[in-house]
Protein backbone atom coordinates (compact mmCIF):
# COMPACT_ATOMS: atom_id res chain seq x y z
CA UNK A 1 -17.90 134.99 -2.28
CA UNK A 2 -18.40 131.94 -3.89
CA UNK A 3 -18.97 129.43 -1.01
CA UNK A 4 -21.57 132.36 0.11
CA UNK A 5 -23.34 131.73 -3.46
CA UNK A 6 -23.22 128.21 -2.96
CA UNK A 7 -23.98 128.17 0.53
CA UNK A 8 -27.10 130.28 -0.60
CA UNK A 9 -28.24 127.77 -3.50
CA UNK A 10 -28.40 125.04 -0.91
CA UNK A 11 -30.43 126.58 1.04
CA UNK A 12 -32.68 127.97 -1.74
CA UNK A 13 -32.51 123.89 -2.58
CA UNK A 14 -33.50 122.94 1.45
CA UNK A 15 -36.43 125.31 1.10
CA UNK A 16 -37.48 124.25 -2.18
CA UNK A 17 -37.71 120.83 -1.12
CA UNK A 18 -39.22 121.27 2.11
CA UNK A 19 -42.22 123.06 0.02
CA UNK A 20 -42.65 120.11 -2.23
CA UNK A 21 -42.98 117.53 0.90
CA UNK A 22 -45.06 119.74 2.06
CA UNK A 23 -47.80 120.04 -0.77
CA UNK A 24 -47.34 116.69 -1.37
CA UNK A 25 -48.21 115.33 2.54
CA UNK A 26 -50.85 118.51 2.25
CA UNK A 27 -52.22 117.09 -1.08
CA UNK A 28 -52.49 113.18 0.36
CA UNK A 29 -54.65 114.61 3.36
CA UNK A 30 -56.83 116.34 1.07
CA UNK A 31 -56.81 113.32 -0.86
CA UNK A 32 -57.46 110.72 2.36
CA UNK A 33 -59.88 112.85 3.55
CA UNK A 34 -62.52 113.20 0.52
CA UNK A 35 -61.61 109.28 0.25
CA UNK A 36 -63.23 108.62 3.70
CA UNK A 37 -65.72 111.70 2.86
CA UNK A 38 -66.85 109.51 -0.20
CA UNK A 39 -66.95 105.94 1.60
CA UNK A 40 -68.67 107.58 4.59
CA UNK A 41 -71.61 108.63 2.17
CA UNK A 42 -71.65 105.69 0.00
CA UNK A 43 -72.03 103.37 3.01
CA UNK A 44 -74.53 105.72 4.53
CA UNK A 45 -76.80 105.83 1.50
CA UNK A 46 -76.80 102.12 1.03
CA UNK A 47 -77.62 101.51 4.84
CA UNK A 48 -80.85 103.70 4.34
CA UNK A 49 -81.72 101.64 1.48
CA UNK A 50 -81.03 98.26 2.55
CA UNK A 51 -83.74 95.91 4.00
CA UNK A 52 -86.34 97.69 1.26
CA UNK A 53 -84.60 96.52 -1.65
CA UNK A 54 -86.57 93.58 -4.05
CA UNK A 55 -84.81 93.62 -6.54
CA UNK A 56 -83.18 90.13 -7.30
CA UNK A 57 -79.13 89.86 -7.40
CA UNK A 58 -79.05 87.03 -9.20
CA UNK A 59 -76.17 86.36 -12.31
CA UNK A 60 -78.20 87.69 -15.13
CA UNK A 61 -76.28 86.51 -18.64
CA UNK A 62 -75.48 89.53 -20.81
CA UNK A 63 -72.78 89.00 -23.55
CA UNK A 64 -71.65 92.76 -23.82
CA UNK A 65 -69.82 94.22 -26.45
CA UNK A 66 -67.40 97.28 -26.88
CA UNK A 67 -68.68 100.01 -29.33
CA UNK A 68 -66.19 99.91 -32.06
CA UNK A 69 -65.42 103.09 -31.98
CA UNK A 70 -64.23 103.61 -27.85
CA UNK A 71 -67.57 104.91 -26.59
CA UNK A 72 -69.12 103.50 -23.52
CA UNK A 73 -73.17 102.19 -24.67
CA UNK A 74 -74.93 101.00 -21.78
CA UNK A 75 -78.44 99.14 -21.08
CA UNK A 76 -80.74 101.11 -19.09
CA UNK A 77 -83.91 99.25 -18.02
CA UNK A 78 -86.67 100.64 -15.82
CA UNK A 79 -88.28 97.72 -13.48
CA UNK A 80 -91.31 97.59 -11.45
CA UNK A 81 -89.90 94.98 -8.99
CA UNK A 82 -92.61 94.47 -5.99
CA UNK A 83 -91.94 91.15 -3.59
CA UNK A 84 -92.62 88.11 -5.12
CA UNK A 85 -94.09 89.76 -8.89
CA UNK A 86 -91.73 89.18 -12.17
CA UNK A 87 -90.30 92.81 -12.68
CA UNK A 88 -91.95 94.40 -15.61
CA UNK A 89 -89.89 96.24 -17.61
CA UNK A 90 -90.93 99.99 -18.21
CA UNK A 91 -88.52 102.19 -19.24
CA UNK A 92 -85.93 100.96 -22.26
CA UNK A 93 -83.26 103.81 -22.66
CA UNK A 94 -79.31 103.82 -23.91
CA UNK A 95 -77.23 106.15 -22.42
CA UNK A 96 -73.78 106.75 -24.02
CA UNK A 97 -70.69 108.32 -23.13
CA UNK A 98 -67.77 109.59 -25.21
CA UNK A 99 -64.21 109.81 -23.38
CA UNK A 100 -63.57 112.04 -26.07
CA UNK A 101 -65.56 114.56 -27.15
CA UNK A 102 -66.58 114.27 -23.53
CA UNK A 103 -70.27 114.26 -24.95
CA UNK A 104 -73.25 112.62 -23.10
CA UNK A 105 -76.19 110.98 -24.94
CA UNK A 106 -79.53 109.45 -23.96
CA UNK A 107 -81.95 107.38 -26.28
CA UNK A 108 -85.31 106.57 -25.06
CA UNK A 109 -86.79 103.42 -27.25
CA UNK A 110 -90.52 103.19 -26.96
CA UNK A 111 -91.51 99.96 -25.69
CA UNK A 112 -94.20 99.24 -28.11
CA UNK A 113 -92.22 99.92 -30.65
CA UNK A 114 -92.70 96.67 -33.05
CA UNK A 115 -89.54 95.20 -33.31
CA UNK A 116 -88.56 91.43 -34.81
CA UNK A 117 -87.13 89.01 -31.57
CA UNK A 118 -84.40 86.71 -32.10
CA UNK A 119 -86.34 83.34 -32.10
CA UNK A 120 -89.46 85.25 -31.79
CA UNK A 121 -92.25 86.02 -33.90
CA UNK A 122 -92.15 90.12 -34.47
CA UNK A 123 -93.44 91.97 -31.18
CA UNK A 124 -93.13 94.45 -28.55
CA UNK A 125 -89.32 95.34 -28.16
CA UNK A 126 -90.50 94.97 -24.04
CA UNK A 127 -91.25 91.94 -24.66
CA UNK A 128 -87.68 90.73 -25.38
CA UNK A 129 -87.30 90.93 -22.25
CA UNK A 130 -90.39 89.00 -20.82
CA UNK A 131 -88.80 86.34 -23.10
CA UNK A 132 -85.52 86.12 -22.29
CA UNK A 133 -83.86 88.75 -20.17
CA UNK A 134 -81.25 91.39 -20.74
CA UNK A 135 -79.34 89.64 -23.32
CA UNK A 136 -82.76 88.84 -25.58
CA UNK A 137 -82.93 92.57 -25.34
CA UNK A 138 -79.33 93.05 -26.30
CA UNK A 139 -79.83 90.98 -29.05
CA UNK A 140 -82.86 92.66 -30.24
CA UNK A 141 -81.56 95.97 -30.11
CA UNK A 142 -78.49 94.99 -31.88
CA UNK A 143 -80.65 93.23 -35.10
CA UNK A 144 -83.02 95.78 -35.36
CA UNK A 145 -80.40 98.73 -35.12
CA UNK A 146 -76.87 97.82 -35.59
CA UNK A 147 -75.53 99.05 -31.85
CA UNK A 148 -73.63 97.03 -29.73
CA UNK A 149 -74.25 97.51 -25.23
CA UNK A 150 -71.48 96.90 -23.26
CA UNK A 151 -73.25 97.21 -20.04
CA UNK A 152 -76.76 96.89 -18.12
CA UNK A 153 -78.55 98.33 -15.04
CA UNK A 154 -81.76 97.17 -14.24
CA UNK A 155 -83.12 100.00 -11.94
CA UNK A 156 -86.17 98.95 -9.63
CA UNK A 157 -88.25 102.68 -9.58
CA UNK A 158 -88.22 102.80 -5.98
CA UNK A 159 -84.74 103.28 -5.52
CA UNK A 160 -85.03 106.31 -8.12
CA UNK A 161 -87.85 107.81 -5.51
CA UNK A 162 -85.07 107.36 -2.72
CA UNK A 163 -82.37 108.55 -4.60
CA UNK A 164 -83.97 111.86 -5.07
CA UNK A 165 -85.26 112.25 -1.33
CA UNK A 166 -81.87 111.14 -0.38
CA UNK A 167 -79.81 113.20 -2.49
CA UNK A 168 -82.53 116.58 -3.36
CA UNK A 169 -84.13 117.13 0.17
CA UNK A 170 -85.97 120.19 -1.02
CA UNK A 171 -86.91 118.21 -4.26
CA UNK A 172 -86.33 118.36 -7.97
CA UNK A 173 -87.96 121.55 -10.17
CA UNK A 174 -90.22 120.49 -12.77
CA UNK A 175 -93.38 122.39 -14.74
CA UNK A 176 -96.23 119.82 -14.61
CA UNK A 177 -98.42 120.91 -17.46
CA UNK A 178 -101.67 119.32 -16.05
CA UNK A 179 -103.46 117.41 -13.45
CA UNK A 180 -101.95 114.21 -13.35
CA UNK A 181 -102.58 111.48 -10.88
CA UNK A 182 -104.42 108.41 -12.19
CA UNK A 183 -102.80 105.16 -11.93
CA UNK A 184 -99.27 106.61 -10.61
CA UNK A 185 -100.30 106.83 -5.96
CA UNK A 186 -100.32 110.67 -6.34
CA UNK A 187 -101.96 113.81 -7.47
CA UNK A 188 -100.01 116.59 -9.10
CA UNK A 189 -101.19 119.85 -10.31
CA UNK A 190 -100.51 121.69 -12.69
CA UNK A 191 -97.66 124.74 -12.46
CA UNK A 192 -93.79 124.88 -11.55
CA UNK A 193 -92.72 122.99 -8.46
CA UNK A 194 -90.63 121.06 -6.74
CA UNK A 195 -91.65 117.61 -6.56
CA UNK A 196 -90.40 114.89 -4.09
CA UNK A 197 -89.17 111.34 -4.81
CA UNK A 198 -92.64 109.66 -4.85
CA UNK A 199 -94.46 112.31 -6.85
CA UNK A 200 -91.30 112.99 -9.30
CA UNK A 201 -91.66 108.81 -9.91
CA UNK A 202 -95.49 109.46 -10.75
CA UNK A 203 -94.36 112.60 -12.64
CA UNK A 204 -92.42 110.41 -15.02
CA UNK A 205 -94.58 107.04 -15.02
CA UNK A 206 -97.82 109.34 -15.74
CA UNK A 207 -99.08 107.88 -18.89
CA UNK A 208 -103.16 108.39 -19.08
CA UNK A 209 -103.78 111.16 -21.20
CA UNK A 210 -103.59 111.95 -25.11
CA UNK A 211 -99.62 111.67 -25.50
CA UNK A 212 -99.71 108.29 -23.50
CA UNK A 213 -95.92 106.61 -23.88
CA UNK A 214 -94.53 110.21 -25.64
CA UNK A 215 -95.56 111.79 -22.66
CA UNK A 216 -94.12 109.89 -20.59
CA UNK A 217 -90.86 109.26 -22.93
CA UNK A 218 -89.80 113.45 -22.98
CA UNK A 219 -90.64 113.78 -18.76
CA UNK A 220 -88.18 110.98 -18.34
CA UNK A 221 -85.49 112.94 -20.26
CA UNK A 222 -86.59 115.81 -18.95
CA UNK A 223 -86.40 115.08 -15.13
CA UNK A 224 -82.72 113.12 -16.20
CA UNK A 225 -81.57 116.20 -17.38
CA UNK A 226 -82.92 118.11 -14.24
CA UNK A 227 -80.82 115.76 -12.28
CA UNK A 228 -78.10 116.08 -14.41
CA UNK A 229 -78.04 119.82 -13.13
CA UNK A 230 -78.45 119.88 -9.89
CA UNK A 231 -75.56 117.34 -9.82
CA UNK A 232 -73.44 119.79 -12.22
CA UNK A 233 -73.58 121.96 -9.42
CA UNK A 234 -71.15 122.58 -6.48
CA UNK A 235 -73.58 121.30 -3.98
CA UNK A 236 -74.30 118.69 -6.29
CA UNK A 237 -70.93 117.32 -6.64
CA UNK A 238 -70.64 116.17 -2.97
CA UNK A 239 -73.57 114.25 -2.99
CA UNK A 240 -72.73 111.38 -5.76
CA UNK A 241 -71.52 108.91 -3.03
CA UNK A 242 -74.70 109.21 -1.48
CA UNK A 243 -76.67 108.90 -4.84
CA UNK A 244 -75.23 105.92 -5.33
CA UNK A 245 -74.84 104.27 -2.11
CA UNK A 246 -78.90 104.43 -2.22
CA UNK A 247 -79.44 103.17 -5.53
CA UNK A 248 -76.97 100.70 -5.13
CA UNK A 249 -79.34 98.29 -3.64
CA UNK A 250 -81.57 99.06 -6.05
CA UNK A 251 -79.44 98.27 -8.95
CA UNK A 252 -78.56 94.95 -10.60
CA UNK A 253 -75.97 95.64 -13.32
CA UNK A 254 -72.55 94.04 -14.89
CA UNK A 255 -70.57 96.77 -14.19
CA UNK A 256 -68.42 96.96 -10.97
CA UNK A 257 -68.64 99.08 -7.76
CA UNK A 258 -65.11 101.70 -9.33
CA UNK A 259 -66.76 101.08 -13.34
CA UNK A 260 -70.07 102.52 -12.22
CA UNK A 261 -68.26 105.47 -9.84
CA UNK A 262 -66.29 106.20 -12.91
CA UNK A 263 -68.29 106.13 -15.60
CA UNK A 264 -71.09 108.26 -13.46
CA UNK A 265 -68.94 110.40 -12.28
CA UNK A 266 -67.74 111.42 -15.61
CA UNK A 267 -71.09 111.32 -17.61
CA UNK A 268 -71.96 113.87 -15.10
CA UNK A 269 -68.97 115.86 -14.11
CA UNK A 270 -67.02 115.78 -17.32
CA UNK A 271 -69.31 117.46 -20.36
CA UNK A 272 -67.51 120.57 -20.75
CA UNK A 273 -70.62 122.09 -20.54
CA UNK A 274 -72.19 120.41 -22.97
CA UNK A 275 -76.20 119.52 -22.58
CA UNK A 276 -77.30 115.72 -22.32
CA UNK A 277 -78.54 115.23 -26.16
CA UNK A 278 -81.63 113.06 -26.23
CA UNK A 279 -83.25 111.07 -28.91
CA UNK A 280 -86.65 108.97 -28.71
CA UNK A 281 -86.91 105.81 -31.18
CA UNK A 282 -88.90 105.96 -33.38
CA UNK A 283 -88.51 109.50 -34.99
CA UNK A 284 -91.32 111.69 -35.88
CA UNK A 285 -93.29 110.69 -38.99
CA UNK A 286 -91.45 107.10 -39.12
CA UNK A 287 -93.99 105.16 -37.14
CA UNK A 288 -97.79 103.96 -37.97
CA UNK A 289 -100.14 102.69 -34.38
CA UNK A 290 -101.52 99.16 -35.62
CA UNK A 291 -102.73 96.09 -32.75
CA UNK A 292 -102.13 92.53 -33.33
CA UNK A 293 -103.72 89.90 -31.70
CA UNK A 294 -100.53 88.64 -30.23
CA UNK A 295 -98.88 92.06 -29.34
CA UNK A 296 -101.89 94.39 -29.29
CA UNK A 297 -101.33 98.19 -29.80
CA UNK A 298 -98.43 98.28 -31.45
CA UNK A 299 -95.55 101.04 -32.86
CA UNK A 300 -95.25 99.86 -36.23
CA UNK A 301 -91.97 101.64 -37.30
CA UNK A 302 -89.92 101.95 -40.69
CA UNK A 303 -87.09 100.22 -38.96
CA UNK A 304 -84.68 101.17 -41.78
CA UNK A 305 -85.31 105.25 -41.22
CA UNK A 306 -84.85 104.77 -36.99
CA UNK A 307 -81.78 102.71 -37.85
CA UNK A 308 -80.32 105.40 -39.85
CA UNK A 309 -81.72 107.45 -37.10
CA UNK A 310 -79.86 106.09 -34.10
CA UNK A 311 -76.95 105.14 -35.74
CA UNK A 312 -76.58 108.56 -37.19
CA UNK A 313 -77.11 110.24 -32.99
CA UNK A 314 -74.87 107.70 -31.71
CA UNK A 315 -71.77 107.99 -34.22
């Protein structure tokens, strides 16, 4: 009786076993398998985009610096980049990530907000960067609001137009709430629709009516959000490596190749949930429209309150 009870345990053990090797040789497949799945896309997304890429490659200096308190700050700068032009920088946000609270967070700073330049007289916060790069802009933000970047993307706009045609074939869903179509290639009108790379771009660059820059400002974190939900989807999911295999050409940033997978992948994938919260600098009823000679029309802001402001959103 007994060596039948042990006899039995052994093979209970055999079996056990067997199962184990078998989810775990079942488990690397799966694992292999989206592996290549990813790298397939990735490499097919870049191919698409390379030979029309402009943007320059070059080492661009930026001294980042850790947020003290673990979350990831990074640089986010908008660039017209077209042949042989200096890229013009359009769009100034700071999107944040907490490994935490798993909370995602996106500032948009106005970029004639009027803002004092290290070595500079006081100007545009843009034109930090006319001046001296990403790391004049660094600098800037971090004396005029107390936040420190750890990393930059410069984004040339046409790889955002062939990021969504790559990834969003049937387009992106937006309400455009009038005619838009000077000075941005296309015409939109007005209603709900889905709107294609090229007119999406114009969509967010529109800037020639009565809310100028604030326009423009809440469509940008509006169609980032939009994205951020078609992504958060199950058909989403699948297509990151493709997203950023396009872009990727597109892109000039500090961060590596498995640093940018991550921290998209997460600031996507990993909000529990949770809405992208959005602030524009300045706040409401904290700015005054003055020109200067030197700057011209101007966002004269109580720099004091937005401090407060941004430090307050980001904390």
């Amino acid at each position: 009786m007994a060596n039948s009870e042990r006899s039995s345990r052994i093979r209970n053990r055999k079996k056990k076993k067997k199962r184990v090797s078998m989810l775990f040789w079942v488990l690397l497949l799966v694992f292999l398998g989206l592996a290549a799945y990813f790298y397939y896309e990735y490499k097919k997304g870049m191919e698409n985009s390379l030979g029309e890429a402009n943007l320059q490659k070059q080492e661009i200096e930026f001294n980042g610096v850790e947020d003290k308190n673990g979350k990831v700050n990074i640089l986010l700068l908008g660039v017209d980049s077209r042949g042989e032009e200096v890229s013009r920088t359009d769009t100034i946000m700071i999107a944040q990530y907490d490994p935490d609270s798993k909370e995602s967070k996106l500032v948009s700073i106005m970029r004639d907000s009027y803002v004092d330049i290290p070595q500079h007289d006081k100007n545009k916060i843009n034109a930090a960067y006319a001046f001296g790069g990403t790391e004049l802009l660094r600098q800037t933000i971090k004396e005029n609001f107390d936040v420190n970047l750890q990393y930059y993307a410069l984004i040339d706009f046409r790889g955002f137009a062939k990021m969504v045609d790559t990834a969003f074939p049937e387009g992106i869903t937006v309400d455009v709430p009038k005619r838009m179509s000077e000075g941005i290639d296309v015409t939109l009108n007005p209603g709900r629709q889905k709107l294609h790379g090229k007119e999406l771009l114009g969509y967010v660059r529109f800037r020639q009516d009565a809310q100028s820059d604030f326009g423009r400002v809440e469509r940008q974190q509006e169609v980032i959000k939009s994205i951020a939900d078609e992504v958060l989807s199950v058909q989403g999911v699948v297509k990151i490596p493709g997203m950023l295999g396009t872009i990727q050409p597109y892109i000039s940033t500090n961060m590596k190749k498995t640093t940018t997978l991550s921290i998209i992948s997460t600031y996507f994938l990993k909000q529990n949930g949770n809405e992208i919260k959005t602030l524009r600098i300045p706040v409401d009823n904290s700015f005054q429209n003055r020109s200067y000679p030197h700057a011209g029309s101007v966002l004269e802001m109580d720099i004091d309150e937005n401090r407060r402001a941004l430090q307050e959103f980001l904390k």
